[in-house]
C-alpha atoms as a PDB file:
ATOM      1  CA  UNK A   1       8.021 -18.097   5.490  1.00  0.00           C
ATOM      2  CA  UNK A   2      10.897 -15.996   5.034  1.00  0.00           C
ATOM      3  CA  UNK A   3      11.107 -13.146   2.824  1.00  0.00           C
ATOM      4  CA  UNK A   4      14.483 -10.991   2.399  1.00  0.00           C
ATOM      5  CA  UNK A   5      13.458  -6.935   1.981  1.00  0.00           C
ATOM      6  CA  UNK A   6      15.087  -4.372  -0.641  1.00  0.00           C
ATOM      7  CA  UNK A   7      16.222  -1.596   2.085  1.00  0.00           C
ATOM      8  CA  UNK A   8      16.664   0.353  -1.138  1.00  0.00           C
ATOM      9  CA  UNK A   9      13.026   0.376  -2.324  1.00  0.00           C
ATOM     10  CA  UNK A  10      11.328  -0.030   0.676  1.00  0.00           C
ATOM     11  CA  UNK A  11       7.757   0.197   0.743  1.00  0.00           C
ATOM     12  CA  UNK A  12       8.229   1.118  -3.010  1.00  0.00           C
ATOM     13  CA  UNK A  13       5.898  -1.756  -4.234  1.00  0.00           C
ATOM     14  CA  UNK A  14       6.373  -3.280  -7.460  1.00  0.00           C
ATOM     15  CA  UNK A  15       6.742  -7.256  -5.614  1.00  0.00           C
ATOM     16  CA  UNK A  16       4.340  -9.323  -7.632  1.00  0.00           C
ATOM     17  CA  UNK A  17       2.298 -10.322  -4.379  1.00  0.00           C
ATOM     18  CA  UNK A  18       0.559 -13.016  -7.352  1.00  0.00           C
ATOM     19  CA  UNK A  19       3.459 -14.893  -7.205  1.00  0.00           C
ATOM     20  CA  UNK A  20       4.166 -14.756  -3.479  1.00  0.00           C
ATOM     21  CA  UNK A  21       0.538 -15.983  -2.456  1.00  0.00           C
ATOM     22  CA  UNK A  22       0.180 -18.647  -6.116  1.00  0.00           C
ATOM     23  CA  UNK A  23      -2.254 -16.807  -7.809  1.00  0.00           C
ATOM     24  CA  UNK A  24      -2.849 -17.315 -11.095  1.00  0.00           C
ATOM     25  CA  UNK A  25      -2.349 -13.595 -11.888  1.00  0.00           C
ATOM     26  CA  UNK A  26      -0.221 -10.552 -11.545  1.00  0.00           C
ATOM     27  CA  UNK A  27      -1.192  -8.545  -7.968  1.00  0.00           C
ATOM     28  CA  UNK A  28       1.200  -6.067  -7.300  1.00  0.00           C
ATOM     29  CA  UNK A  29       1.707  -3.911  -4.285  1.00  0.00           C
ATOM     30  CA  UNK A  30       1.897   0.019  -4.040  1.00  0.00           C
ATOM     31  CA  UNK A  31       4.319   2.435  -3.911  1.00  0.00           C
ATOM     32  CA  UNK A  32       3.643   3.884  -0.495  1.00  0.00           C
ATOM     33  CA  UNK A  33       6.200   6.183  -0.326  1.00  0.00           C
ATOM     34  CA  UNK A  34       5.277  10.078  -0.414  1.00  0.00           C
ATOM     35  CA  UNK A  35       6.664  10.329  -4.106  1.00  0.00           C
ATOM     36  CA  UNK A  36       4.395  12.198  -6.117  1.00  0.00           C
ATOM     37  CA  UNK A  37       3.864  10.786  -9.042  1.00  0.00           C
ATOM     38  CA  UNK A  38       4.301   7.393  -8.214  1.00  0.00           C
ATOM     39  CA  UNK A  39       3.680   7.200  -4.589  1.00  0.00           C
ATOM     40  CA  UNK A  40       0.807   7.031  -1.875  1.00  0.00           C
ATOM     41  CA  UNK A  41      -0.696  10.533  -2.721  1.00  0.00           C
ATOM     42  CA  UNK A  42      -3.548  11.251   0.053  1.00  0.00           C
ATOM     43  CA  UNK A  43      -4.304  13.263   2.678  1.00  0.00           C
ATOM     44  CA  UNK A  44      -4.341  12.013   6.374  1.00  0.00           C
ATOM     45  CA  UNK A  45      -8.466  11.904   6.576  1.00  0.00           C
ATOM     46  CA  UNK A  46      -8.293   9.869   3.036  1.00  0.00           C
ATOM     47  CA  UNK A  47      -5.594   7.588   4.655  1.00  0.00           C
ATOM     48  CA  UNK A  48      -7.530   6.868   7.694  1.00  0.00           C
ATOM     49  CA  UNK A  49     -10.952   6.596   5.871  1.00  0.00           C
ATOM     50  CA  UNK A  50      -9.337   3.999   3.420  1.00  0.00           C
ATOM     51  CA  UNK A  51      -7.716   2.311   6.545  1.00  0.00           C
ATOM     52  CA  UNK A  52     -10.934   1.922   8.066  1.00  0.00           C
ATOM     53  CA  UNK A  53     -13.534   0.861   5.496  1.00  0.00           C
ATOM     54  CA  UNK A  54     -10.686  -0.665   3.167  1.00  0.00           C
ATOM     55  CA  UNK A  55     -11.725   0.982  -0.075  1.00  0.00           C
ATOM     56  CA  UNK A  56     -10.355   4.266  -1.615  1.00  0.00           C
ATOM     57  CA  UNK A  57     -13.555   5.866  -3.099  1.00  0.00           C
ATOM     58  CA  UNK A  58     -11.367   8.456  -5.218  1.00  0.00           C
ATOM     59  CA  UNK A  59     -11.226   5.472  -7.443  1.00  0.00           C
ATOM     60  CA  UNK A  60     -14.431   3.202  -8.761  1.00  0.00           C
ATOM     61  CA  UNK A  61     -13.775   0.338  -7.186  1.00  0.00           C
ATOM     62  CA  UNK A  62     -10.030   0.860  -6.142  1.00  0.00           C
ATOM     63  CA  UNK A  63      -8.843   0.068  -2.774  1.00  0.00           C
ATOM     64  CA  UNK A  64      -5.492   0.677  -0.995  1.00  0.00           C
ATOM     65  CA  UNK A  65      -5.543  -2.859   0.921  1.00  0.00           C
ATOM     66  CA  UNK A  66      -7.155  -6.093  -0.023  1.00  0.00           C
ATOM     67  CA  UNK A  67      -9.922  -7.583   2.343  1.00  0.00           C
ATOM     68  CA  UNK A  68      -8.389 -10.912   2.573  1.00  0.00           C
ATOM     69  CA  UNK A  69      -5.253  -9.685   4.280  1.00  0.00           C
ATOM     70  CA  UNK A  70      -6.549  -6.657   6.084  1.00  0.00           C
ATOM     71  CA  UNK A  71     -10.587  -8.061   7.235  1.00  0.00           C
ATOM     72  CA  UNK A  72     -12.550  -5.375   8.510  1.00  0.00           C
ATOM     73  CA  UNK A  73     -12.441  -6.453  11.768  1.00  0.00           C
ATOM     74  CA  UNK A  74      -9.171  -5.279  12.082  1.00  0.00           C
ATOM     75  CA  UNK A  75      -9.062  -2.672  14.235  1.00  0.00           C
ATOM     76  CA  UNK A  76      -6.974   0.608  15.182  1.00  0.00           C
ATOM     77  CA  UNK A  77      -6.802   3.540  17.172  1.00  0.00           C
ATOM     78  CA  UNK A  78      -7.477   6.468  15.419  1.00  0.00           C
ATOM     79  CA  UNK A  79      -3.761   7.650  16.760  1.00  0.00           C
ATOM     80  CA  UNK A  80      -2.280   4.681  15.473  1.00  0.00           C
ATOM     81  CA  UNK A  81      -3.621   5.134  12.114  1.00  0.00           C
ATOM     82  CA  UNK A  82      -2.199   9.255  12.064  1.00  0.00           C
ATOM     83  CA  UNK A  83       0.968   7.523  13.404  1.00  0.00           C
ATOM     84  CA  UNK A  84       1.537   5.007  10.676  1.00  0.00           C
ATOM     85  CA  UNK A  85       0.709   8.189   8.222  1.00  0.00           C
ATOM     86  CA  UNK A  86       3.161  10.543   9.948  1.00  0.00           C
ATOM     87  CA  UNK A  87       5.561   7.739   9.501  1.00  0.00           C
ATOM     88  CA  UNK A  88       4.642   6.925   5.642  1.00  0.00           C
ATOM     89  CA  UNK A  89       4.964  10.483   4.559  1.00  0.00           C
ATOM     90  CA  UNK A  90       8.564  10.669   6.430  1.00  0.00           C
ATOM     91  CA  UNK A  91      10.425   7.754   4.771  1.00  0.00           C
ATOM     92  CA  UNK A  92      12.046   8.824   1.658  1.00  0.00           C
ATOM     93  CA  UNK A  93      10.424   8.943  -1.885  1.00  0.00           C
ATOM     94  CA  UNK A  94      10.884   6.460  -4.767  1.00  0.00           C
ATOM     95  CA  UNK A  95      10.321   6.431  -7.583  1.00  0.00           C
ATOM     96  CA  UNK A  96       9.545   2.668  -8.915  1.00  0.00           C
ATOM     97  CA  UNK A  97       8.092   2.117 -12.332  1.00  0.00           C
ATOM     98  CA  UNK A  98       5.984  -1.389 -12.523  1.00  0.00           C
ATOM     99  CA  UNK A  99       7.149  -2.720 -15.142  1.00  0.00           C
ATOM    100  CA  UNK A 100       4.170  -5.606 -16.440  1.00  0.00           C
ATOM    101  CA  UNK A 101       5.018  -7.540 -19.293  1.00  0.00           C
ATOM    102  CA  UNK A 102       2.379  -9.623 -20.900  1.00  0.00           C
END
């Protein structure tokens, strides 16, 4: 599969990942940019300990990645976690609205 990606809202979410996979509902990705309001808002240690037991406990049951696609046998380095952080807080903010229409 072959998917073409928005340089202009990269990483912005909003893609209906419902559609993509034939769900029969509306799943759609996060903003992880560093905007804000809209974007991936957390600290490094809330980053990594989201990473690495796949649920964000800010939020009753909320989570940041979905087990399916991210098991938790998947595995990484504590410096490759602060690296992927270092390089989501660097890429540059957006601010994308979901729009979900009923």
């Amino acid at each position: 599969m072959t998917l073409d990606v928005n340089t202009e809202s990269y990483l912005a979410g909003g893609v209906n990942l419902g559609a993509l996979f034939r769900l029969p509902f509306a799943v759609f990705s996060r903003n992880l940019t560093p905007h804000p309001e809209a974007g991936l808002e957390v600290t490094e240690s809330e980053f990594i300990e989201v990473m690495r037991l796949g649920a964000d406990f800010r939020r009753p049951g909320g989570s940041l990645r979905v087990t399916p696609h991210f098991p938790a046998e998947f595995r990484m380095t504590l410096e490759d976690l602060q690296s992927v952080y270092a390089y989501l807080r660097s890429i540059p903010a957006i601010d994308k609205t979901i729009e979900i229409s009923e």
